[in-house]
Protein backbone atom coordinates (compact mmCIF):
# COMPACT_ATOMS: atom_id res chain seq x y z
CA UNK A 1 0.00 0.00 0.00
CA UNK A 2 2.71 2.37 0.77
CA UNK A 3 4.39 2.55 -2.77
CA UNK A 4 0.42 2.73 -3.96
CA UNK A 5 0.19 6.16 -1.99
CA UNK A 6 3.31 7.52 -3.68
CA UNK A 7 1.89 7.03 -6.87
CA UNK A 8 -1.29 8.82 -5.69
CA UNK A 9 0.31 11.59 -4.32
CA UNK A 10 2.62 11.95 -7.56
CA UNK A 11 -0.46 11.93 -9.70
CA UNK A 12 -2.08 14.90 -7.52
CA UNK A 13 1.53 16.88 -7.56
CA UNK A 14 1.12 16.28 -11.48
CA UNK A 15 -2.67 17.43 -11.61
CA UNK A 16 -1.59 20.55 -9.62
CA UNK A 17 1.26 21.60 -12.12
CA UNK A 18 -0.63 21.31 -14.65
CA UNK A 19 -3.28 23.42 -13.51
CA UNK A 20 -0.73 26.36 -12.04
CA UNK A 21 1.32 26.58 -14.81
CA UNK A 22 -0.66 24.49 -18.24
CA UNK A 23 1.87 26.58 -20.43
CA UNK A 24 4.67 25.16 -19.40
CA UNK A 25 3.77 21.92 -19.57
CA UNK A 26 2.27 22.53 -22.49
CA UNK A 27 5.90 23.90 -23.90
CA UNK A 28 7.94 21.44 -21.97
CA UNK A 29 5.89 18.42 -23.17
CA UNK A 30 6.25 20.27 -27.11
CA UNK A 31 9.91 20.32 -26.19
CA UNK A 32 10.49 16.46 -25.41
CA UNK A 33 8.75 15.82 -28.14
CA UNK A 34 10.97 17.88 -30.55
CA UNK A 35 13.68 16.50 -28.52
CA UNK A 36 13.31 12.37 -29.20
CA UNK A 37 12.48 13.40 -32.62
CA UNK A 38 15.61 15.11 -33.26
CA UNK A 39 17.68 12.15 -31.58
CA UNK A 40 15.90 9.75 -33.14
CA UNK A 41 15.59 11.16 -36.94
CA UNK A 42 19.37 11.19 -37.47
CA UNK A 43 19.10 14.56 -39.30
CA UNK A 44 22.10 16.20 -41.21
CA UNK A 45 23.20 19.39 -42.56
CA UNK A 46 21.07 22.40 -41.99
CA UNK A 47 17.77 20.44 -41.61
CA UNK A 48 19.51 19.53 -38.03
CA UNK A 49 20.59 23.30 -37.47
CA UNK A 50 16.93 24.05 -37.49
CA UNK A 51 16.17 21.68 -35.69
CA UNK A 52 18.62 22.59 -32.80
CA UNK A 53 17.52 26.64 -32.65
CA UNK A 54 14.07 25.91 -32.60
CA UNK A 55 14.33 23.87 -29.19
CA UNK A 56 16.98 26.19 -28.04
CA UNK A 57 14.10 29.23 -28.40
CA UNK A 58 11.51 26.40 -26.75
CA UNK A 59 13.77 26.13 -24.12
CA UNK A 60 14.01 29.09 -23.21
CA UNK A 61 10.41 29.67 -23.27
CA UNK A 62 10.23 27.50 -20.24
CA UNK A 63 11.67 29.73 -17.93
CA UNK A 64 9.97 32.91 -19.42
CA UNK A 65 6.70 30.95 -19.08
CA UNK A 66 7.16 30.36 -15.46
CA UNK A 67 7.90 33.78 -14.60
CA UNK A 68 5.08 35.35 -16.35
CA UNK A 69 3.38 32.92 -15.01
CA UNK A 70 4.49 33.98 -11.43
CA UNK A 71 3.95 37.59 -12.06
CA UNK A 72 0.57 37.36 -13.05
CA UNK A 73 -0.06 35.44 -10.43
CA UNK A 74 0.89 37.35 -7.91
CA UNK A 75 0.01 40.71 -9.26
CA UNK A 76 -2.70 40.48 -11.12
CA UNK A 77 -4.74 37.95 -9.45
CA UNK A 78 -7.30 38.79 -6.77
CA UNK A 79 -6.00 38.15 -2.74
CA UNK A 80 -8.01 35.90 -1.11
């Protein structure tokens, strides 16, 4: 039972990311994706220097997506 109530409490922890901050998981997921394709496609030439910037500029949208995130969220939204 105990490794069963792990598992629960990693699927709420999961559920509650994903509600805070959908973006980013919605650009992290995007970039794993882009990731295993890239690593898996054996791509040459410039086809694979595409490749490479756009995750780099995905990457870096993950940060930038958490701290707008953030900000709004602690600005913008109401105090309860």
């Amino acid at each position: 039972m105990k490794s069963f109530d792990r598992v629960k409490s990693t699927l709420i922890s999961i559920r509650k990311s994903i509600k805070r901050f959908p973006i980013t998981v919605a650009i992290s997921t995007v970039l794993t994706i882009l990731l295993i394709y890239m690593n898996e496609s054996h791509l040459t030439g410039d086809d694979q220097e595409i490749l490479e910037k756009i995750n780099l500029v995905i990457g870096l949208g993950i940060p930038f997506s958490l701290c707008i995130g953030l900000l709004i969220e602690r600005f913008l939204k109401r105090k309860k």
